[in-house]
PDB file of N, CA and C in Angstrom:
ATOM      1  N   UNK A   1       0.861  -1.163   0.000  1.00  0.00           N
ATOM      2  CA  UNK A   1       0.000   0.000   0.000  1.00  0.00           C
ATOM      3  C   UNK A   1       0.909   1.228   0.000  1.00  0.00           C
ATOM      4  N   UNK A   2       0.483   2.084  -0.542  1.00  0.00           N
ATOM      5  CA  UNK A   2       0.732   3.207  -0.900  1.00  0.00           C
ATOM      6  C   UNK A   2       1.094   4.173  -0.336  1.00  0.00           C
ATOM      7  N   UNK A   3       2.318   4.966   0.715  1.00  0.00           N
ATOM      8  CA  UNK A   3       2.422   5.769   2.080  1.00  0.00           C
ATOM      9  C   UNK A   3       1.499   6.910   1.736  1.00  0.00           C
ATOM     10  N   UNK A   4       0.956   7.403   0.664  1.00  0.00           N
ATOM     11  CA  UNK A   4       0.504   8.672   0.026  1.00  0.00           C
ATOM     12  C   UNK A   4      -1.276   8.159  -0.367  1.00  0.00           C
ATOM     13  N   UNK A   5      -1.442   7.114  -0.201  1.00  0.00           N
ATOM     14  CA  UNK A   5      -3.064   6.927   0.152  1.00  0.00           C
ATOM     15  C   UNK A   5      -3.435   7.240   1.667  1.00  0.00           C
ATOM     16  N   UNK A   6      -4.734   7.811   1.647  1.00  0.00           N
ATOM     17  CA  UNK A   6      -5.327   7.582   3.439  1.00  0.00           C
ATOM     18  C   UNK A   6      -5.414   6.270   3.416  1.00  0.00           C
ATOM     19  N   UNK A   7      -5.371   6.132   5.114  1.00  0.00           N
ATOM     20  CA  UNK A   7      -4.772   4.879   5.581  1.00  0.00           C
ATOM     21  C   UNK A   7      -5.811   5.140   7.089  1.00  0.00           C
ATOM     22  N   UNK A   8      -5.902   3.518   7.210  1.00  0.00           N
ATOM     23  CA  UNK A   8      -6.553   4.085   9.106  1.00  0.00           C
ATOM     24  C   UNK A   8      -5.682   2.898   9.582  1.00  0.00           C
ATOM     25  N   UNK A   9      -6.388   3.418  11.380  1.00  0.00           N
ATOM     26  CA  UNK A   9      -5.372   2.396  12.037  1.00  0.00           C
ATOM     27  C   UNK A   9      -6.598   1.184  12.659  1.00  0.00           C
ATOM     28  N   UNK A  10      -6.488   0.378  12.650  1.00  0.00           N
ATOM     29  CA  UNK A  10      -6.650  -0.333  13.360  1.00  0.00           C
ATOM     30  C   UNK A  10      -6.325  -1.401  14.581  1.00  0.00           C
ATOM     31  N   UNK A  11      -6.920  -1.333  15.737  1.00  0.00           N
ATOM     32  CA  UNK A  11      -6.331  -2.078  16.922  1.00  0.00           C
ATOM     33  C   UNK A  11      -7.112  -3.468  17.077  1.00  0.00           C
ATOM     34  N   UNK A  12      -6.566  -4.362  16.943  1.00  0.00           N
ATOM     35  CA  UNK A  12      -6.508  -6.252  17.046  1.00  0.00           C
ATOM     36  C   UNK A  12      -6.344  -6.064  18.491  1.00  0.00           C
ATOM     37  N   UNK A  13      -7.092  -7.122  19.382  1.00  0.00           N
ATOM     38  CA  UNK A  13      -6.026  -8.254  19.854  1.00  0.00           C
ATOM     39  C   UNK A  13      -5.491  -9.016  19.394  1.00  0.00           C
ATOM     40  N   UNK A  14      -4.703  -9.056  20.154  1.00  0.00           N
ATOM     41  CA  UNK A  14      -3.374  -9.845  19.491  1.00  0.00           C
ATOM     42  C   UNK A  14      -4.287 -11.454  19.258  1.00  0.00           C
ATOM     43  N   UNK A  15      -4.584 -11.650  19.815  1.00  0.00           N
ATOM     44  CA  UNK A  15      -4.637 -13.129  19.874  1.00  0.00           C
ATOM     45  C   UNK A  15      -5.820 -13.491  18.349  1.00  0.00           C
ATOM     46  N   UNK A  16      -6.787 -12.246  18.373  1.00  0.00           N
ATOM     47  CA  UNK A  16      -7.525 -11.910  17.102  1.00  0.00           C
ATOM     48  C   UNK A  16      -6.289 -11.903  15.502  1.00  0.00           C
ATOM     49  N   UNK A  17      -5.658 -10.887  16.019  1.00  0.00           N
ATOM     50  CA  UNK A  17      -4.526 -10.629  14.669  1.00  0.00           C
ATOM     51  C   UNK A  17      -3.914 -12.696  14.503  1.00  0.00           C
ATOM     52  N   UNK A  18      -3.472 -13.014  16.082  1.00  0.00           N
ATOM     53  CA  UNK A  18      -2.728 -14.069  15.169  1.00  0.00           C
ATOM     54  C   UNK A  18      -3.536 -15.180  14.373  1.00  0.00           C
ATOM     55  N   UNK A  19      -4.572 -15.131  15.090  1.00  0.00           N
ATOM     56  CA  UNK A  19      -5.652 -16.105  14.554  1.00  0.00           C
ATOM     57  C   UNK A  19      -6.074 -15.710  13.232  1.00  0.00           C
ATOM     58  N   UNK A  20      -6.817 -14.472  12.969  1.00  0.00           N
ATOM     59  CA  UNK A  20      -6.827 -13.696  11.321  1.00  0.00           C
ATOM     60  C   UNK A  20      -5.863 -14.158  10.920  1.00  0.00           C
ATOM     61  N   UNK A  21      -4.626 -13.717  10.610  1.00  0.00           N
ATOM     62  CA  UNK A  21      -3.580 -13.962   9.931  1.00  0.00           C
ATOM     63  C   UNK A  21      -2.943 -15.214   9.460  1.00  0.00           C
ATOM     64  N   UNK A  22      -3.158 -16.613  10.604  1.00  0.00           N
ATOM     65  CA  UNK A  22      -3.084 -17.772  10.447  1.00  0.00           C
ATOM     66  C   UNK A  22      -4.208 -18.422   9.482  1.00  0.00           C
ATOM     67  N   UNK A  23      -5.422 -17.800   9.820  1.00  0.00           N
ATOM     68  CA  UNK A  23      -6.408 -18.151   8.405  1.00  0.00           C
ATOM     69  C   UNK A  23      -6.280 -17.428   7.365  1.00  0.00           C
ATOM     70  N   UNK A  24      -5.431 -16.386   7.232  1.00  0.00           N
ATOM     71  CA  UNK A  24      -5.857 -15.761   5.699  1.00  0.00           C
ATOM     72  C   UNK A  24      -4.561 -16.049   5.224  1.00  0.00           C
ATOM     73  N   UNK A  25      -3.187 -16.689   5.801  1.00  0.00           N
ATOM     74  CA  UNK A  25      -2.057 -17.187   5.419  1.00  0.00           C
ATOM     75  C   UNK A  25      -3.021 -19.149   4.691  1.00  0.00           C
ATOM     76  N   UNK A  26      -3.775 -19.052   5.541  1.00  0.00           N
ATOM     77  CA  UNK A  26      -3.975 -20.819   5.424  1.00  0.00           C
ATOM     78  C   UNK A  26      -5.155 -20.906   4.252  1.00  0.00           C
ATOM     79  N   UNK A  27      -5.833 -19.725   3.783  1.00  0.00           N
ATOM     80  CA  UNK A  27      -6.880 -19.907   3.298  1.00  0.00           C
ATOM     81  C   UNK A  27      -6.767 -19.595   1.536  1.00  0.00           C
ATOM     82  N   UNK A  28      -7.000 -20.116   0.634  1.00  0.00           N
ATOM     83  CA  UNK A  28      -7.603 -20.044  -0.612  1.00  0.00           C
ATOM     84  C   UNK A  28      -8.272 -18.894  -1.090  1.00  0.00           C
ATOM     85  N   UNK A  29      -8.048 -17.874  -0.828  1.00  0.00           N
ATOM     86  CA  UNK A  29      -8.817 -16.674  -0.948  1.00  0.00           C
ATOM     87  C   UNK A  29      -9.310 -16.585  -2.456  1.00  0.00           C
ATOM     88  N   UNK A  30      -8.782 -17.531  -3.630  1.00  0.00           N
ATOM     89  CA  UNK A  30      -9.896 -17.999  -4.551  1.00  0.00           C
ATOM     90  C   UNK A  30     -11.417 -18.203  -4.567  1.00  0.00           C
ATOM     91  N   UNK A  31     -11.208 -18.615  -3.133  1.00  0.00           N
ATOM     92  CA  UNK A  31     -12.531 -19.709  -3.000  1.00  0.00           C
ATOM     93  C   UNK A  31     -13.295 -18.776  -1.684  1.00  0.00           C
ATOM     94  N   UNK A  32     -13.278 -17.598  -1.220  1.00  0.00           N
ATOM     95  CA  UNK A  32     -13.642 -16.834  -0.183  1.00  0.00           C
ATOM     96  C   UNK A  32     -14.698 -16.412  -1.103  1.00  0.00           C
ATOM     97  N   UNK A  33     -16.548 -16.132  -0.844  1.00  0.00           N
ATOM     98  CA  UNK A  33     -17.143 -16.162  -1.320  1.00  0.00           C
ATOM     99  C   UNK A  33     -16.990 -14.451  -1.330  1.00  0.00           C
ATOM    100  N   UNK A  34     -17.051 -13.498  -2.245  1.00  0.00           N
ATOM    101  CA  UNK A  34     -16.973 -12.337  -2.172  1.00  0.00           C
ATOM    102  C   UNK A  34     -18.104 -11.434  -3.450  1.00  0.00           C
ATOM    103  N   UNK A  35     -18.455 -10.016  -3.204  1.00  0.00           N
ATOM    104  CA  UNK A  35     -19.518  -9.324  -4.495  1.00  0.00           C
ATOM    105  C   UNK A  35     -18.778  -8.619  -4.909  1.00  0.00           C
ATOM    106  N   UNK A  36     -17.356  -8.237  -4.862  1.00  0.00           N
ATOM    107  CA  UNK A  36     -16.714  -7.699  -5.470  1.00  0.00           C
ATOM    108  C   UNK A  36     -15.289  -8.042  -5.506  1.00  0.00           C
ATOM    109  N   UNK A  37     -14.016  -8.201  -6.465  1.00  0.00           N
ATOM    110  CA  UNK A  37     -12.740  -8.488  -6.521  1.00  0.00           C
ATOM    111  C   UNK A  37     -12.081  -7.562  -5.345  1.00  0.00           C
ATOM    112  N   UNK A  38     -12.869  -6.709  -5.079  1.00  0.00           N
ATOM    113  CA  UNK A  38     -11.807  -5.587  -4.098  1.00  0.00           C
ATOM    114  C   UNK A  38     -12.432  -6.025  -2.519  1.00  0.00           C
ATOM    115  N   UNK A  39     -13.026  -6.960  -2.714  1.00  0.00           N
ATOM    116  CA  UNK A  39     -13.062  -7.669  -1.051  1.00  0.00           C
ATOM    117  C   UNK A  39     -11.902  -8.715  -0.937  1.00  0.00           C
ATOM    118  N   UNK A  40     -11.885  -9.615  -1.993  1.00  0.00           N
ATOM    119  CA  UNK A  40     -10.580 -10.234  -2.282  1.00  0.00           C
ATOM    120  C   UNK A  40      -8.990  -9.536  -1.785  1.00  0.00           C
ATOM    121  N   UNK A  41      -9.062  -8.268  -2.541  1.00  0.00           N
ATOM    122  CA  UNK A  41      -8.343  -7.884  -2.092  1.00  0.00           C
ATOM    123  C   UNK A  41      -7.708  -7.169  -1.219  1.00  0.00           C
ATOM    124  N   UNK A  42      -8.651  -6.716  -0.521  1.00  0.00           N
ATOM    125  CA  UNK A  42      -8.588  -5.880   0.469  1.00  0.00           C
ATOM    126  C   UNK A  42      -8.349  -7.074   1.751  1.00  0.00           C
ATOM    127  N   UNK A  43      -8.046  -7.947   2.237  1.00  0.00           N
ATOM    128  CA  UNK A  43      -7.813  -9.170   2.593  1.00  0.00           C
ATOM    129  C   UNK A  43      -6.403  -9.876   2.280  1.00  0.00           C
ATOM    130  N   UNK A  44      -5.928  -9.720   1.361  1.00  0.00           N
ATOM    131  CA  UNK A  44      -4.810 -10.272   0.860  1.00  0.00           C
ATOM    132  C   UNK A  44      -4.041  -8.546   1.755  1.00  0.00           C
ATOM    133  N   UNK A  45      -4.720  -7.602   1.374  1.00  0.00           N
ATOM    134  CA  UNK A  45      -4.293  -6.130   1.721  1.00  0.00           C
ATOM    135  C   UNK A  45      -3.524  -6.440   3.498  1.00  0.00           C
ATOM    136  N   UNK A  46      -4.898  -6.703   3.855  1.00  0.00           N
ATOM    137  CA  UNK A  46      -5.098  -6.931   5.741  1.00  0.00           C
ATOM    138  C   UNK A  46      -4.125  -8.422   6.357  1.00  0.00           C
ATOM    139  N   UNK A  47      -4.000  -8.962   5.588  1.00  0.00           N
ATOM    140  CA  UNK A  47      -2.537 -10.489   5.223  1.00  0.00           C
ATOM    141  C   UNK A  47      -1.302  -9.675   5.500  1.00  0.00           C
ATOM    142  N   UNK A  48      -0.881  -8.955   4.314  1.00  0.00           N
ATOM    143  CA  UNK A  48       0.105  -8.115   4.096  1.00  0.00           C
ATOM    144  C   UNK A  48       0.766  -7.176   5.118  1.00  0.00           C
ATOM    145  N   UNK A  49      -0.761  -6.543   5.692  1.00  0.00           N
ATOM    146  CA  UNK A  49      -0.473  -5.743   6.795  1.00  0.00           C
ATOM    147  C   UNK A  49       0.012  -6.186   8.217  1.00  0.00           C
ATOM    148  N   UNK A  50      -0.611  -7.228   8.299  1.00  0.00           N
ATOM    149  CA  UNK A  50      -0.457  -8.215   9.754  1.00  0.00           C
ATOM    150  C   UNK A  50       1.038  -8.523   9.651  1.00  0.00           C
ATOM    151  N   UNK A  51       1.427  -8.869   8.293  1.00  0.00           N
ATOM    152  CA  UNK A  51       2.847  -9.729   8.563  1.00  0.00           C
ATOM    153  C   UNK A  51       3.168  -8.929   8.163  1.00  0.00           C
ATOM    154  N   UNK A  52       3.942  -7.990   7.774  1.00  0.00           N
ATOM    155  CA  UNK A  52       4.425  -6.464   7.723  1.00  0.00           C
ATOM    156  C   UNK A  52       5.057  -5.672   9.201  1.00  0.00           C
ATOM    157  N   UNK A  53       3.678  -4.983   9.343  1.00  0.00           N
ATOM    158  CA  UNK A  53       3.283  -4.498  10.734  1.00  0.00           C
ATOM    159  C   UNK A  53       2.906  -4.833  12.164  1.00  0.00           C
ATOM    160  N   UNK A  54       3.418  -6.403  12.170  1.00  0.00           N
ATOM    161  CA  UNK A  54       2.836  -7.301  13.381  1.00  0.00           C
ATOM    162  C   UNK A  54       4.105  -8.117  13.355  1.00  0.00           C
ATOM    163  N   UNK A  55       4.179  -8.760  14.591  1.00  0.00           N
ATOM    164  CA  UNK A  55       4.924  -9.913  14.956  1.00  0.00           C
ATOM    165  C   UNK A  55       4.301 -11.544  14.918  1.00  0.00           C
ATOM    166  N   UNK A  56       3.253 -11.119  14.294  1.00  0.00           N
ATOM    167  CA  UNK A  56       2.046 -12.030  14.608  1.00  0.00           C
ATOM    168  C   UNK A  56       2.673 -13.278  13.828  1.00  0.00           C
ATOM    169  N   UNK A  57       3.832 -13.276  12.224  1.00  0.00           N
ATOM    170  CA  UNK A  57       3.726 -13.920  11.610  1.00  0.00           C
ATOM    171  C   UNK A  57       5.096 -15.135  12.107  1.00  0.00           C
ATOM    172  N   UNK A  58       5.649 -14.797  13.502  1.00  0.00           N
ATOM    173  CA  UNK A  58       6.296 -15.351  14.211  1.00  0.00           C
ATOM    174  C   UNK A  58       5.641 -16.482  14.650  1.00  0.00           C
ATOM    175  N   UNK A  59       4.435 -16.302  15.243  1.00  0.00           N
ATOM    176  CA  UNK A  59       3.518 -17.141  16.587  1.00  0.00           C
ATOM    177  C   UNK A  59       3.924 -18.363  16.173  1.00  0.00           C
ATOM    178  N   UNK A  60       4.199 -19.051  17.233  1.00  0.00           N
ATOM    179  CA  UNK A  60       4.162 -20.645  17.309  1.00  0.00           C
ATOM    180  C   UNK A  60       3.013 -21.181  17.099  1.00  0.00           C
ATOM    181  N   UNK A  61       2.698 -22.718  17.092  1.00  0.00           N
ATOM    182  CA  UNK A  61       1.874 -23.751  17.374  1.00  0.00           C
ATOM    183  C   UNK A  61       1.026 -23.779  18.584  1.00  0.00           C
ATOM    184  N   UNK A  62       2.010 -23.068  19.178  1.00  0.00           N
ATOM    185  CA  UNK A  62       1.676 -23.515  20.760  1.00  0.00           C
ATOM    186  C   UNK A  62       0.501 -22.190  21.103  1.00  0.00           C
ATOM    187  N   UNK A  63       1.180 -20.722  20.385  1.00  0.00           N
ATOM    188  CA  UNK A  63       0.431 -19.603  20.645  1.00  0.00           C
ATOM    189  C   UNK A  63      -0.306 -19.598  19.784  1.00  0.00           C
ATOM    190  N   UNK A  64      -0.646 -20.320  18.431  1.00  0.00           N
ATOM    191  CA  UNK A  64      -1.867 -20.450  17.720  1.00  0.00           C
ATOM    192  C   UNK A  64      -3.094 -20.636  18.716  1.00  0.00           C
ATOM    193  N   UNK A  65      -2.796 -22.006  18.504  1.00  0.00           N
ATOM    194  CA  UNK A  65      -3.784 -22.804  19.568  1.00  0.00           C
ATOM    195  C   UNK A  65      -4.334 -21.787  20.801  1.00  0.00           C
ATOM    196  N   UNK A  66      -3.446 -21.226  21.775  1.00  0.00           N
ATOM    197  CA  UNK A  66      -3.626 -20.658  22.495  1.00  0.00           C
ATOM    198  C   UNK A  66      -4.459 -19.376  22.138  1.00  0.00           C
ATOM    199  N   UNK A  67      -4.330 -18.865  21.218  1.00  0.00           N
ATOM    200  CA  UNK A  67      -4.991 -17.506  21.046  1.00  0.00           C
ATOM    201  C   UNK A  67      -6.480 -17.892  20.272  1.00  0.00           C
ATOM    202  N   UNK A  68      -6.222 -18.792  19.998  1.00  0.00           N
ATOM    203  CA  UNK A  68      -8.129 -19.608  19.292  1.00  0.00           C
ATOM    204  C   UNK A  68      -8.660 -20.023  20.036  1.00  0.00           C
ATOM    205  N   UNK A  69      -8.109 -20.527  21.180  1.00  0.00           N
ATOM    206  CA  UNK A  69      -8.791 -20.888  22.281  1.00  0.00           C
ATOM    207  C   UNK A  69      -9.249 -19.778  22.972  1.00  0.00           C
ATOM    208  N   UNK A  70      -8.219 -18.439  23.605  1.00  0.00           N
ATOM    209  CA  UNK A  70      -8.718 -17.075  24.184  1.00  0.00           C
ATOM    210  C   UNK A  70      -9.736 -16.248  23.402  1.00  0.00           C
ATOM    211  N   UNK A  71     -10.092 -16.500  21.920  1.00  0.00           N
ATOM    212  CA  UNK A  71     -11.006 -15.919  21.228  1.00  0.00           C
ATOM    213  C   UNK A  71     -12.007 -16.275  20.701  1.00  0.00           C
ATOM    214  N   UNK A  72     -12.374 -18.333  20.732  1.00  0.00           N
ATOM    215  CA  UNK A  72     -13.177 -18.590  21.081  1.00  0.00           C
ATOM    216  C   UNK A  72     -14.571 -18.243  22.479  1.00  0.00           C
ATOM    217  N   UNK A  73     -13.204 -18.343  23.414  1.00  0.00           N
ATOM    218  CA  UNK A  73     -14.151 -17.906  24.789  1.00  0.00           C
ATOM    219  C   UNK A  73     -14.540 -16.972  24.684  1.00  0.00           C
ATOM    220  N   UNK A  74     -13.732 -16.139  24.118  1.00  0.00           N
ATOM    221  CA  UNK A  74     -15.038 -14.570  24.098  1.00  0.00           C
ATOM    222  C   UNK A  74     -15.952 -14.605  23.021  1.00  0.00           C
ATOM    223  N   UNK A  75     -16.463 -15.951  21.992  1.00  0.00           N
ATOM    224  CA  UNK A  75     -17.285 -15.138  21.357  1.00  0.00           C
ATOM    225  C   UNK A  75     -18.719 -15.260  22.298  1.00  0.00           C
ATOM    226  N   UNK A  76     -19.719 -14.366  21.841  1.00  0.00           N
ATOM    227  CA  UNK A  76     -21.056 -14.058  22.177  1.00  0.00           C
ATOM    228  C   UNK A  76     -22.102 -14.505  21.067  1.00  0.00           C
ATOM    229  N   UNK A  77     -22.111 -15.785  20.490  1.00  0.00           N
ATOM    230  CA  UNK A  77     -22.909 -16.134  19.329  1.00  0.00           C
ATOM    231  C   UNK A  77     -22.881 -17.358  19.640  1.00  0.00           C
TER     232      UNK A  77
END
């Protein structure tokens, strides 16, 4: 991305970022059902950004697991 486009910030937990990032590293984004190519990409965008701008693309096995488990428990659905 572009330093000279607007840009926002966004704040993850962490345990959210490593989990995102472990599925959109693991996922087929071919096959992500989307209504426009720029959801596609805007995703591959938010991939890019995580392992870029995060440490996230370090996480172990051990802190996978662990952070799917801490963000399971919080969901509300």
């Amino acid at each position: 991305m572009s330093d000279d486009l607007p840009s926002v910030t966004v704040r993850l937990w962490r345990a959210d970022a490593v989990v995102l990032f472990n599925w959109l590293m693991s996922t087929d984004l071919n096959t992500v059902p989307v209504d426009h190519p720029a959801q596609k990409q805007a995703l591959a965008d938010l991939a890019s950004a995580l392992e870029c701008d995060t440490d996230v693309m370090a996480s172990t096995e051990e802190e996978l697991a662990a952070a799917r488990e801490d963000v399971a428990r919080d969901m509300g659905w």
